[in-house]
Protein backbone atom coordinates (compact mmCIF):
# COMPACT_ATOMS: atom_id res chain seq x y z
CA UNK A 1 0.00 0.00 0.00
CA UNK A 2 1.22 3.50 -0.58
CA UNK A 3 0.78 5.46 2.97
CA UNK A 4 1.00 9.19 1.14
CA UNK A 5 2.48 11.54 1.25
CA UNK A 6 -0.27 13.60 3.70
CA UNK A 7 -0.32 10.91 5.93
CA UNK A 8 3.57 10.89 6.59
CA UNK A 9 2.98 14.27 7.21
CA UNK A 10 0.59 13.85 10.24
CA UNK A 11 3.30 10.75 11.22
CA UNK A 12 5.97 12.76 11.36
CA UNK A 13 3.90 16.07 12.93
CA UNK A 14 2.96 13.76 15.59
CA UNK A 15 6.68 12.21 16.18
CA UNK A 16 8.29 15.59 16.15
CA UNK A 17 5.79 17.03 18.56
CA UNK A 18 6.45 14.16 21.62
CA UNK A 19 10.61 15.17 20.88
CA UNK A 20 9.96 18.72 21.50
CA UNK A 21 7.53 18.05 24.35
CA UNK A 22 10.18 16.17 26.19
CA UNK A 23 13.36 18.74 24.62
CA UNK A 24 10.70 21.32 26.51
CA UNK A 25 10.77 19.63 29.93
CA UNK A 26 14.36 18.73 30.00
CA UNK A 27 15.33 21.89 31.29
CA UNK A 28 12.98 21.52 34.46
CA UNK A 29 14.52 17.60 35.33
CA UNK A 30 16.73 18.86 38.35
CA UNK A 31 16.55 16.53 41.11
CA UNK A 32 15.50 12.62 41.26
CA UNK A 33 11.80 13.89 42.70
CA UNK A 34 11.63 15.90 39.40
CA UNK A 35 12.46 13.65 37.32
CA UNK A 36 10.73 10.38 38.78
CA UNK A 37 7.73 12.18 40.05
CA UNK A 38 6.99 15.51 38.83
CA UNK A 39 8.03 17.01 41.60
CA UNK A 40 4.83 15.61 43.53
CA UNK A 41 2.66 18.76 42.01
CA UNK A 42 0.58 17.29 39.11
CA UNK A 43 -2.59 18.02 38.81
CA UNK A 44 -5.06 14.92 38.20
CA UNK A 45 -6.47 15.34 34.94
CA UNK A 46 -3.06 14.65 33.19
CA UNK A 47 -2.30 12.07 35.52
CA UNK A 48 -5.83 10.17 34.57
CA UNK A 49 -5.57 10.46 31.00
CA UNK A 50 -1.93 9.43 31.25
CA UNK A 51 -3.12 6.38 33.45
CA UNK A 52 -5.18 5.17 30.73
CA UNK A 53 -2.90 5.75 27.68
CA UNK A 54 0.05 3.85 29.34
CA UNK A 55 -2.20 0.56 30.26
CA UNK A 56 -4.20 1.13 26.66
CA UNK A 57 -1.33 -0.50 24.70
CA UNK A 58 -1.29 -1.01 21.12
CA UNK A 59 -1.92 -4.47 22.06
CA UNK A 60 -5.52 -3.11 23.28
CA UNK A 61 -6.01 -0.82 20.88
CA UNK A 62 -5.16 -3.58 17.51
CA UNK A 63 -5.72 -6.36 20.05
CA UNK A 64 -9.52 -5.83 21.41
CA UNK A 65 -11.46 -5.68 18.00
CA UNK A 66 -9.29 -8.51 16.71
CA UNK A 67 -10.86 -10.41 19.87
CA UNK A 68 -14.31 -9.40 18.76
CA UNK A 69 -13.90 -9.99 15.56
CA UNK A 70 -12.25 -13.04 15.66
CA UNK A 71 -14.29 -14.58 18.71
CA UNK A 72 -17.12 -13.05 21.00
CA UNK A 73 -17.87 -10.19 23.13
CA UNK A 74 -16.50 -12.19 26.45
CA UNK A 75 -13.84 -8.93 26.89
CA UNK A 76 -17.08 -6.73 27.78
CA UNK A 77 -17.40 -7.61 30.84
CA UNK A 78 -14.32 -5.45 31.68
CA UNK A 79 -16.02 -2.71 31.47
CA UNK A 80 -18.08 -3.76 34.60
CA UNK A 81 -14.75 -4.94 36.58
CA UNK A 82 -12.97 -1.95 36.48
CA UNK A 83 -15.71 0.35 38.26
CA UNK A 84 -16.14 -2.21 40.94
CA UNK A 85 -12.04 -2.41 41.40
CA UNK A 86 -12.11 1.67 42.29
CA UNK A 87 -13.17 0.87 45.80
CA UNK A 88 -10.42 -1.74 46.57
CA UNK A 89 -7.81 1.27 44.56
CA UNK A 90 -8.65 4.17 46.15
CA UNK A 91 -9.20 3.36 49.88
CA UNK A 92 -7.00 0.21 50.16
CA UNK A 93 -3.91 0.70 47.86
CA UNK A 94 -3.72 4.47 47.14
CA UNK A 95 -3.46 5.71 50.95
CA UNK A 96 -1.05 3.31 52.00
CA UNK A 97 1.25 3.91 49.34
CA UNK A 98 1.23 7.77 49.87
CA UNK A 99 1.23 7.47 54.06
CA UNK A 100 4.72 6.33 53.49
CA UNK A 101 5.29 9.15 50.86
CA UNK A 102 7.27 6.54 48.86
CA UNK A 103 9.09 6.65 44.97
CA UNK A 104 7.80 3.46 44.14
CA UNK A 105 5.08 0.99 44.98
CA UNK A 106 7.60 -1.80 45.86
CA UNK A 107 8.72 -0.10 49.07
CA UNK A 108 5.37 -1.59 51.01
CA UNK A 109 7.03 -4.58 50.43
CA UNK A 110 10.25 -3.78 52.28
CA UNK A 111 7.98 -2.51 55.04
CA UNK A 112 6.38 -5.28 55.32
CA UNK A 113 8.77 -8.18 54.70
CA UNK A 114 11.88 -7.03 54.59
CA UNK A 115 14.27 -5.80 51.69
CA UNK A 116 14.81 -9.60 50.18
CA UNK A 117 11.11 -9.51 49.49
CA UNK A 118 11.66 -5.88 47.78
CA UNK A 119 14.12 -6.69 45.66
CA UNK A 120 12.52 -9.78 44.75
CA UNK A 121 9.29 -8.64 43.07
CA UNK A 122 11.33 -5.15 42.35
CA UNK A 123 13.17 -8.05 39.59
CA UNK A 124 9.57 -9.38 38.80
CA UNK A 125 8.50 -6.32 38.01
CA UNK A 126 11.64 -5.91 35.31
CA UNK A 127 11.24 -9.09 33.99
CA UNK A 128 7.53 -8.36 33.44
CA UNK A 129 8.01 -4.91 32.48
CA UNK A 130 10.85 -5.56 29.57
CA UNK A 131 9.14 -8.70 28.05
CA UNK A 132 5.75 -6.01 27.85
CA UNK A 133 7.48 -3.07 25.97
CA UNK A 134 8.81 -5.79 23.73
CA UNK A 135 5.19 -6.37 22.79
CA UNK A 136 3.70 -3.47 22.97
CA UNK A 137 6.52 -2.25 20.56
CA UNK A 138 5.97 -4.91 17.68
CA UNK A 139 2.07 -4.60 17.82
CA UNK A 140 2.49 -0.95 16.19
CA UNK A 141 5.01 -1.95 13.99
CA UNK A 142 2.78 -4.19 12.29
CA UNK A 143 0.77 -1.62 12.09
CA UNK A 144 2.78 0.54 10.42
CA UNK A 145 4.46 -2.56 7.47
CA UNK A 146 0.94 -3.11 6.65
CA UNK A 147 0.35 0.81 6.43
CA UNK A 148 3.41 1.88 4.51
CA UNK A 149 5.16 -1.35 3.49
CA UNK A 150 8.53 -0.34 5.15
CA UNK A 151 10.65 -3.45 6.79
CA UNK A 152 9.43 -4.69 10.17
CA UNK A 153 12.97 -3.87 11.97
CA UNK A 154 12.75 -0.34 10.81
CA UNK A 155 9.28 -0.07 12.00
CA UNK A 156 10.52 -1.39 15.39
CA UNK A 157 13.58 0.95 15.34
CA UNK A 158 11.64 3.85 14.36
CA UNK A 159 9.12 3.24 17.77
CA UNK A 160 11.96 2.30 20.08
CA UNK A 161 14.09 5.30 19.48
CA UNK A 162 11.48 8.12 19.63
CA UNK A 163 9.87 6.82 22.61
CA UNK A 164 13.11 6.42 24.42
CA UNK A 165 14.62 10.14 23.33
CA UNK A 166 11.81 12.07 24.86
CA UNK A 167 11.48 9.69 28.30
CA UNK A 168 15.09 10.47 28.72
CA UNK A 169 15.00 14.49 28.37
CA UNK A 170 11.64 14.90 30.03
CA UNK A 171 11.29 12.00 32.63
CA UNK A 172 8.06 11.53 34.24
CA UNK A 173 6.46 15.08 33.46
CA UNK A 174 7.26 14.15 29.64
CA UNK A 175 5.56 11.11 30.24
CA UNK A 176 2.53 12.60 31.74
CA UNK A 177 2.00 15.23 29.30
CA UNK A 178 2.91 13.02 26.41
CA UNK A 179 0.50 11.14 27.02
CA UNK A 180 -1.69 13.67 27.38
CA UNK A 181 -1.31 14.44 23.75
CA UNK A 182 -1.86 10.76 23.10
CA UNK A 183 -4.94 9.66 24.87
CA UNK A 184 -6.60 12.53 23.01
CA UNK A 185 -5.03 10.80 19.67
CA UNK A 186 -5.41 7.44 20.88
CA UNK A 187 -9.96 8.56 21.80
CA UNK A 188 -10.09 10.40 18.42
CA UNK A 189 -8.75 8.21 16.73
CA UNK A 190 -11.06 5.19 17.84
CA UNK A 191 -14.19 7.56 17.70
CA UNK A 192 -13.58 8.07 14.01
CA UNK A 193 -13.33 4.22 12.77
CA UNK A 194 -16.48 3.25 14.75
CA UNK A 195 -18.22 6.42 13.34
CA UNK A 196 -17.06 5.59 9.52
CA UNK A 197 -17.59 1.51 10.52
CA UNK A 198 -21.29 2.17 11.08
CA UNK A 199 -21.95 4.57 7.89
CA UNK A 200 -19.97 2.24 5.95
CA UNK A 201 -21.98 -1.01 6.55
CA UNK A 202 -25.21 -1.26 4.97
CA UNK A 203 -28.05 -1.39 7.43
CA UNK A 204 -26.18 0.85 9.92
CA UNK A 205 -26.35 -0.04 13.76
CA UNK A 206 -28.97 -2.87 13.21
CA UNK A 207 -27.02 -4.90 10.33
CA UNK A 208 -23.69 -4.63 12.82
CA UNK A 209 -25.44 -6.12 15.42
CA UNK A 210 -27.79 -8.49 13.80
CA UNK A 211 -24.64 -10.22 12.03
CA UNK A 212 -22.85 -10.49 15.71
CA UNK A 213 -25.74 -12.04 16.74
CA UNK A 214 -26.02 -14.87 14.07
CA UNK A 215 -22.39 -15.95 14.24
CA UNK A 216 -22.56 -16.38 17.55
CA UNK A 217 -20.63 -13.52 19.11
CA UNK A 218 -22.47 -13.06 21.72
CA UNK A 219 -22.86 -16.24 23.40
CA UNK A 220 -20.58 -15.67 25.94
CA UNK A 221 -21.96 -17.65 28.76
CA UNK A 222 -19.54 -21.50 27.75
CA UNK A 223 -17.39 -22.46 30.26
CA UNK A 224 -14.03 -23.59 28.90
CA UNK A 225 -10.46 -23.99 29.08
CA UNK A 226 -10.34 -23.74 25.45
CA UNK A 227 -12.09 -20.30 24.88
CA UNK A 228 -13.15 -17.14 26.39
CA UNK A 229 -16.35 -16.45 28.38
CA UNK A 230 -17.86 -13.61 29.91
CA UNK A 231 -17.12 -15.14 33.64
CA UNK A 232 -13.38 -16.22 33.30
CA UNK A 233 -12.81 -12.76 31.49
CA UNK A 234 -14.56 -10.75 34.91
CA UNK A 235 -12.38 -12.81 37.31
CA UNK A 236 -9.20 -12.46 35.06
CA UNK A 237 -9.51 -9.15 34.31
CA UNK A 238 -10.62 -7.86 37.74
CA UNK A 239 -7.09 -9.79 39.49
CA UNK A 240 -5.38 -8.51 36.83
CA UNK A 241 -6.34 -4.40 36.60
CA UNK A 242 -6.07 -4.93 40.19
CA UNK A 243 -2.01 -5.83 39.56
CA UNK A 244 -2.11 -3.04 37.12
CA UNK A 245 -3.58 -0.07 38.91
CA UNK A 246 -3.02 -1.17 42.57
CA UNK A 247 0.51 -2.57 42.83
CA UNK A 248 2.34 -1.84 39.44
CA UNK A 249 4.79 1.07 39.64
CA UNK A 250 3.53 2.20 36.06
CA UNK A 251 0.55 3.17 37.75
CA UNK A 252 1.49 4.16 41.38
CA UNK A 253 3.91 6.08 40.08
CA UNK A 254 1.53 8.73 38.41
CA UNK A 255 -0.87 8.32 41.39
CA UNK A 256 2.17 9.35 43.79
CA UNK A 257 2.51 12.42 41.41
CA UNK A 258 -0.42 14.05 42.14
CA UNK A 259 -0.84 17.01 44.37
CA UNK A 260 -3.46 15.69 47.04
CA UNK A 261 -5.23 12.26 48.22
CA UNK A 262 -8.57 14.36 46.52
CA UNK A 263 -6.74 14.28 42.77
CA UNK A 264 -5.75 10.54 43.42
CA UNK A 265 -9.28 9.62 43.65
CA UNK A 266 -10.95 11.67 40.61
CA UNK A 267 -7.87 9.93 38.36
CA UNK A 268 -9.26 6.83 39.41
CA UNK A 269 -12.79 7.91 38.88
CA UNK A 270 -11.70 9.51 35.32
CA UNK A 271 -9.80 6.26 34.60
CA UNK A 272 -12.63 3.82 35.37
CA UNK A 273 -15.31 5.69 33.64
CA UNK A 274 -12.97 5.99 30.46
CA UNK A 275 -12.19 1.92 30.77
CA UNK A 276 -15.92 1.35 30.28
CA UNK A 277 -16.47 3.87 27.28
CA UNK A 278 -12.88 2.50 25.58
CA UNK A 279 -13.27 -1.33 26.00
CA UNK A 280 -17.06 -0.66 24.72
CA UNK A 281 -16.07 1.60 21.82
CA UNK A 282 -13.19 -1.36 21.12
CA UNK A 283 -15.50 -4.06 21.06
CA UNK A 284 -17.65 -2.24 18.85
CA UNK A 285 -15.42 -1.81 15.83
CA UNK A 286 -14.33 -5.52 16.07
CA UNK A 287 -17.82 -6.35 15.60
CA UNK A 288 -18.44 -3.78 13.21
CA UNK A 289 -15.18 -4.93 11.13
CA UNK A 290 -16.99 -8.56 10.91
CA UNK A 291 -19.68 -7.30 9.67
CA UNK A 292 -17.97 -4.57 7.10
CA UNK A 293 -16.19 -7.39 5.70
CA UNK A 294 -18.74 -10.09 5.86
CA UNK A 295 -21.16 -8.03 3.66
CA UNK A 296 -18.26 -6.76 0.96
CA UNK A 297 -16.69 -9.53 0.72
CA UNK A 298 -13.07 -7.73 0.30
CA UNK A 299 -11.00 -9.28 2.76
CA UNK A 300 -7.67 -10.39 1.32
CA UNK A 301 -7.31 -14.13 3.06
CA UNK A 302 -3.81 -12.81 4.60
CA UNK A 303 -5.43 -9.97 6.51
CA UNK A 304 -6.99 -11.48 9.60
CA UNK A 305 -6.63 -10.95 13.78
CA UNK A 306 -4.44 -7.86 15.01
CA UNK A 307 -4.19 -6.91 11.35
CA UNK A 308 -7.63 -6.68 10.70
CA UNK A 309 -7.74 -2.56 11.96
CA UNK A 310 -4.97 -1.02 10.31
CA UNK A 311 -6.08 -2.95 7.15
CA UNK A 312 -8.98 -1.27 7.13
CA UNK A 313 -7.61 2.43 8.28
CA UNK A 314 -5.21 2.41 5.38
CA UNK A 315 -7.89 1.07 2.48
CA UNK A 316 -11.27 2.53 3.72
CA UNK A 317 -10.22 5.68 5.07
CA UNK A 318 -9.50 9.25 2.75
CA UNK A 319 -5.40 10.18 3.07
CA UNK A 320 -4.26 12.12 6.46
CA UNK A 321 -7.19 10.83 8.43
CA UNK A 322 -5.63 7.47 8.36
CA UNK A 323 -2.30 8.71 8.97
CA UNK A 324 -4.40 10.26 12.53
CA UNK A 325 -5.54 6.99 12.75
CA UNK A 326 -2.42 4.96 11.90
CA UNK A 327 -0.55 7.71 14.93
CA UNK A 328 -3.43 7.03 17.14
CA UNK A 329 -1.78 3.14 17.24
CA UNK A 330 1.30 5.02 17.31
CA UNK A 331 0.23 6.69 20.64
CA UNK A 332 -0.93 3.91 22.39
CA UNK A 333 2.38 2.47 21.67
CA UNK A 334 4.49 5.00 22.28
CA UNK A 335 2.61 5.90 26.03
CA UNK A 336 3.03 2.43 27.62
CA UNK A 337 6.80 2.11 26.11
CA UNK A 338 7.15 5.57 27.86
CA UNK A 339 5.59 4.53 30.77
CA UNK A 340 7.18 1.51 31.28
CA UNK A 341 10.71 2.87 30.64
CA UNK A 342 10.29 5.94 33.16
CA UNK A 343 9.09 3.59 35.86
CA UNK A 344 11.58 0.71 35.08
CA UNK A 345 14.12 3.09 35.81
CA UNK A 346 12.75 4.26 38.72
CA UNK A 347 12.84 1.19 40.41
CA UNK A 348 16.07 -0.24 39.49
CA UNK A 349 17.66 3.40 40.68
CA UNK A 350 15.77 3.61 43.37
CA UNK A 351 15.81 -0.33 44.50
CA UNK A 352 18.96 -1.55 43.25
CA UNK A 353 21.52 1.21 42.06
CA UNK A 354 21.20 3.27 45.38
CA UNK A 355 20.96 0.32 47.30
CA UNK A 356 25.30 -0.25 46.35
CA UNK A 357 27.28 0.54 49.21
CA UNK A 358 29.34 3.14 48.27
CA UNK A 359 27.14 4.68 45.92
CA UNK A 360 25.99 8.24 46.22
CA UNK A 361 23.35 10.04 43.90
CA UNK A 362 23.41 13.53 44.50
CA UNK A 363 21.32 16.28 42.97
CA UNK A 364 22.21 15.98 39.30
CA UNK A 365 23.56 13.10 39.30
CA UNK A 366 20.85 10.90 39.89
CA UNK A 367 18.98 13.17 37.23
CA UNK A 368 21.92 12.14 35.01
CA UNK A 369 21.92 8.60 35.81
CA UNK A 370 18.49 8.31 35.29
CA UNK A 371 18.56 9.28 31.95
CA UNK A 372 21.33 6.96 30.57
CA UNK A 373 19.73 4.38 32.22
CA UNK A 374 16.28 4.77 30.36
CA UNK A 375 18.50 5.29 27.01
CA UNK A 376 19.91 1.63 28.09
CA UNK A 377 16.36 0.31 29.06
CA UNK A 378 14.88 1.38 25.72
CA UNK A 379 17.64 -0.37 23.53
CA UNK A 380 16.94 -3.40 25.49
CA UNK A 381 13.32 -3.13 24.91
CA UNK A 382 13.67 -2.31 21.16
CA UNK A 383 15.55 -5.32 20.82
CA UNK A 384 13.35 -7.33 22.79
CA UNK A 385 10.59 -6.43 20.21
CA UNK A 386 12.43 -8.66 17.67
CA UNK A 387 11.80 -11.55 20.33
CA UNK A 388 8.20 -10.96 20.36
CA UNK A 389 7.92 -10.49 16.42
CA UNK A 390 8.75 -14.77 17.02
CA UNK A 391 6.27 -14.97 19.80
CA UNK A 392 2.98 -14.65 16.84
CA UNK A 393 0.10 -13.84 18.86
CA UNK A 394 0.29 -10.27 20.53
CA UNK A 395 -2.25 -10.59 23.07
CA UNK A 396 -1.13 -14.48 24.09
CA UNK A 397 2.02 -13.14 24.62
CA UNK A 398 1.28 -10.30 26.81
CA UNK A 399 -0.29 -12.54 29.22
CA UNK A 400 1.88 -14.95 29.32
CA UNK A 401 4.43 -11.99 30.75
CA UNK A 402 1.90 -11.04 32.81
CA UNK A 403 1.10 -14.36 34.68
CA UNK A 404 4.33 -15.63 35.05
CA UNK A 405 5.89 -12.33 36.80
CA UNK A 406 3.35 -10.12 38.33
CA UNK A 407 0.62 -12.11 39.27
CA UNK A 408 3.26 -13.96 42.02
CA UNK A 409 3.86 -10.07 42.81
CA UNK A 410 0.37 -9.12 43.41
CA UNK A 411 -0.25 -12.41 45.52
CA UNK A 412 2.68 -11.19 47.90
CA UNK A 413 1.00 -7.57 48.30
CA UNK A 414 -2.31 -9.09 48.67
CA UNK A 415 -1.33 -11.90 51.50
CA UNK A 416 0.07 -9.00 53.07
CA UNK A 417 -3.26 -6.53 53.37
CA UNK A 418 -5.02 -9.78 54.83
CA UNK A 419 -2.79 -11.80 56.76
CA UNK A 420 -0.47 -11.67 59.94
CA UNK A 421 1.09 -15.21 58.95
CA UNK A 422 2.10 -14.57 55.70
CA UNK A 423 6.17 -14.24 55.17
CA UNK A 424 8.80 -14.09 52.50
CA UNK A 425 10.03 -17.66 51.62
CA UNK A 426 6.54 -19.42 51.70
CA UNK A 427 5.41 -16.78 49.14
CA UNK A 428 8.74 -17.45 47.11
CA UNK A 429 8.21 -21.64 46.94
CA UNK A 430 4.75 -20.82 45.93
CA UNK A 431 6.10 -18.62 43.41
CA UNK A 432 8.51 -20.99 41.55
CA UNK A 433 5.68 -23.23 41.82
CA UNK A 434 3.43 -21.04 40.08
CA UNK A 435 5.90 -20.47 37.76
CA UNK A 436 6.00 -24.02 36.60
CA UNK A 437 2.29 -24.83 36.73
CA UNK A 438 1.17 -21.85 34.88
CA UNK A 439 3.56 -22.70 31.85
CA UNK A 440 2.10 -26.19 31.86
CA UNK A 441 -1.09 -25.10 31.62
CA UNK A 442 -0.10 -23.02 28.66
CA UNK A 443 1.93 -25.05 26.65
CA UNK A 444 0.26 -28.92 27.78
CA UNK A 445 -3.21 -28.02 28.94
CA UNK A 446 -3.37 -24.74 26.18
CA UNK A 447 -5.71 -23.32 27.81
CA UNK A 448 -6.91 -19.90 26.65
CA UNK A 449 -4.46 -16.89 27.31
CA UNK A 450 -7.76 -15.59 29.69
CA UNK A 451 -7.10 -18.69 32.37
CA UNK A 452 -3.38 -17.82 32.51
CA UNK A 453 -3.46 -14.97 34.88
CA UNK A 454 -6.21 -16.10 37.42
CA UNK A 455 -4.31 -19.59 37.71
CA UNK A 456 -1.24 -18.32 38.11
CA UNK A 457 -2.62 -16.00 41.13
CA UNK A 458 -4.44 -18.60 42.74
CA UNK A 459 -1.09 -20.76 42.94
CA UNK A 460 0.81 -18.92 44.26
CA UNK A 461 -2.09 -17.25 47.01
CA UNK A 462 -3.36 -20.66 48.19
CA UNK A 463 0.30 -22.11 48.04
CA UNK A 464 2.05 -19.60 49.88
CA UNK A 465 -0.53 -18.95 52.73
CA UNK A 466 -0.28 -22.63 53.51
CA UNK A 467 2.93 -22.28 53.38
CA UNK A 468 2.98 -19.27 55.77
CA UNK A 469 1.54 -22.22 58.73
CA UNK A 470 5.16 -22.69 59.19
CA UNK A 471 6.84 -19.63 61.30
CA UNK A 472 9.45 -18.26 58.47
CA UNK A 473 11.45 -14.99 59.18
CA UNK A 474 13.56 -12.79 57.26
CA UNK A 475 16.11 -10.91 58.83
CA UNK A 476 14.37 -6.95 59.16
CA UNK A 477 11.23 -8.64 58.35
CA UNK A 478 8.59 -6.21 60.28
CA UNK A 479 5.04 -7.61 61.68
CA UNK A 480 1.78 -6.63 60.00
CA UNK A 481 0.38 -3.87 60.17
């Protein structure tokens, strides 16, 4: 396909604007609280939208109306989860984390159980966190090969090294306000394709939904290992958002950025309410893609799953609104790599680096550290987006990171809120056994990529508070609280 020469224009226009955002903010990146948290003084609005655009991957964005269109309408049912999380967030997570006025969310756990435990999910959390960004990288270089035809690795390149450049002038303010810029991309962009999806199939609203309904999309109610229902998709869905917003520095980080406990609280109101319009809108388009191409009839047999939407930006939209379109999957790219770069550094200055005997990060210096660290961090995750062009499926991918490294994580935080017993090395032989069971059950059992997160939870919860019958202590491990 030929992308145009108007729609490299809005590409580029877009690119150029993120660099100059975080060339802007550079200047203002004087001390470590600066640079990791804004100096504390955000106000929520940013903060919310910037919640949602760094969770709201590409892999959502391509990956929810390939769901839909492939499958059924099971992923709905997140749009009832994440209201009924906000209770759970904002007066069980939220407060503790700024009580203690930390950096990152990790720091509970050294409270709690010591700083073996902290450094232990601390490396979860990297291990999770790189193998992500590798994914969430690829997905939008499909995006773009189909789109413009260019090679995959320069697509990949391209992503990695824009991302990375602004995150590392900028730091978390460039982040925030980034992504600013990109959820309104990311909303507008989304808008428009279900708008031109419903004018563009004949019948409208009624044709759309009467063609779900005859192939089955929204029988949702079939219980099994092999495929996605509306129930496993609520319990998966609600353990993991609750790993996502609760306990995942991406997200506490911004939270701990905001001016007052008041701010923290209408982010996570903002963020909710936007969940259940998003996944909605999402869901919509996949079905509205089956039907587009059901009735026309002009779907080339290669086309098919997470290439299904930018197939149809680039050959049903006019020039320059696809290339909006085509940088809205740019910007929900580009705001979780951000993200997840910013707060990846973070933790490993704040949890590891500082932690050297001997080392000393003054003012400047840690500012200075920080940014050749996210420079390294986003080469590694670049390259790690060639891994995950092997892996095939986007979304099966992303949860198998997920389940194997931060659903142990948010076990450990959990069996901490609700039990005196629970202690380090139970939690850490449940983990290793969760570890193992979860990748039978996804390479011998194959069970759907929607069982992978909830099992590997349950594991290691059940295992390790068993465990936690037998009286093990960490040196500096501190009682409940």
């Amino acid at each position: 396909m030929n992308f145009g020469i108007l729609n490299y224009a809005v590409l580029f226009v877009y690119l150029a604007g993120m660099l100059l955002i975080g060339a802007f903010l550079s200047r203002k990146q004087r001390t470590g609280e600066d640079y990791f948290l804004a100096g504390r003084n955000m106000p929520w609005l940013p903060v919310a939208m910037s919640m949602f655009a760094s969770v709201t991957s590409a892999v959502t964005f391509m990956g929810v109306p390939a769901i839909s269109f492939s499958g059924n309408v099971s992923v709905l049912a997140v749009c009832i989860v994440s209201p009924l999380l906000l209770p759970i967030l904002v007066l069980g997570f939220y407060p503790v984390y700024r009580r203690m006025k930390a950096t990152t969310s990790y720091e509970y756990i050294g409270q709690r159980y010591g700083r073996h435990a902290q450094y232990a999910v601390s490396a979860l959390f990297v291990l999770a966190r790189l193998g992500w960004m590798g994914t969430v990288i690829y997905a939008p270089s499909v995006a773009l090969v189909i789109a413009t035809g260019i090679p995959l690795w320069l697509a990949i390149i391209l992503m990695g090294l824009v991302a990375t450049l602004y995150t590392a002038l900028g730091g978390l303010a460039a982040v925030l306000w980034t992504d600013l810029v990109q959820f309104v991309i990311l909303v507008a962009g989304a808008f428009w394709v279900a708008v031109s999806l419903a004018v563009a199939v004949p019948g409208g609203l009624e044709c759309i939904l009467d063609t779900a309904q005859a192939a089955g999309k929204f029988d949702v109610w079939t219980i099994s290992l092999g495929t996605m229902s509306a129930l496993a998709v609520a319990v998966s869905f609600f353990l993991h958002m609750m790993q996502e917003y609760g306990t995942d520095q991406v997200t506490v980080q911004r939270l701990l950025a905001v001016r007052n406990d008041k701010g923290v609280a209408r982010a996570a109101i903002f963020n909710a309410c936007t969940d259940f319009v998003m996944i909605a809108l999402l869901t919509f388009i996949g079905l509205s893609l089956f039907a587009y191409y059901r009735t026309s009839g002009a779907l080339p047999e290669a086309v098919s799953g997470k290439s299904i939407l930018p197939y149809y930006i680039m050959t049903a939209l006019p020039p320059g609104f696809s290339g909006l379109v085509i940088s809205a999957i740019f910007a929900a790219a580009m705001s979780s790599m951000d993200s997840g770069i910013n707060s990846l550094t973070t933790v490993i200055q704040k949890e590891f680096i500082a932690g050297i005997p001997g080392v000393r990060l003054g003012e400047g210096k840690d500012v200075n550290c920080a940014r050749i660290l996210t420079l390294v961090l986003g080469l590694v995750a670049t390259g790690l987006a060639f891994y995950a062009a092997r892996v095939g499926d986007i979304i099966d991918a992303f949860f198998t990171f997920m389940s194997l490294f931060n659903a142990p994580v948010l076990a450990l935080f959990v069996l901490g809120m609700v039990s005196r017993r629970a202690s380090f090395v139970p939690w850490l032989a449940a983990t290793l056994l969760g570890i193992a069971l979860t990748l039978w059950l996804q390479n011998t059992v194959q069970a759907h990529w929607v069982y992978y997160f909830p099992f590997s939870f349950s594991v290691t919860f059940i295992v390790a508070w068993v465990l936690s019958i037998v009286p093990f202590r960490m040196p500096n491990q501190q009682p409940a609280t």
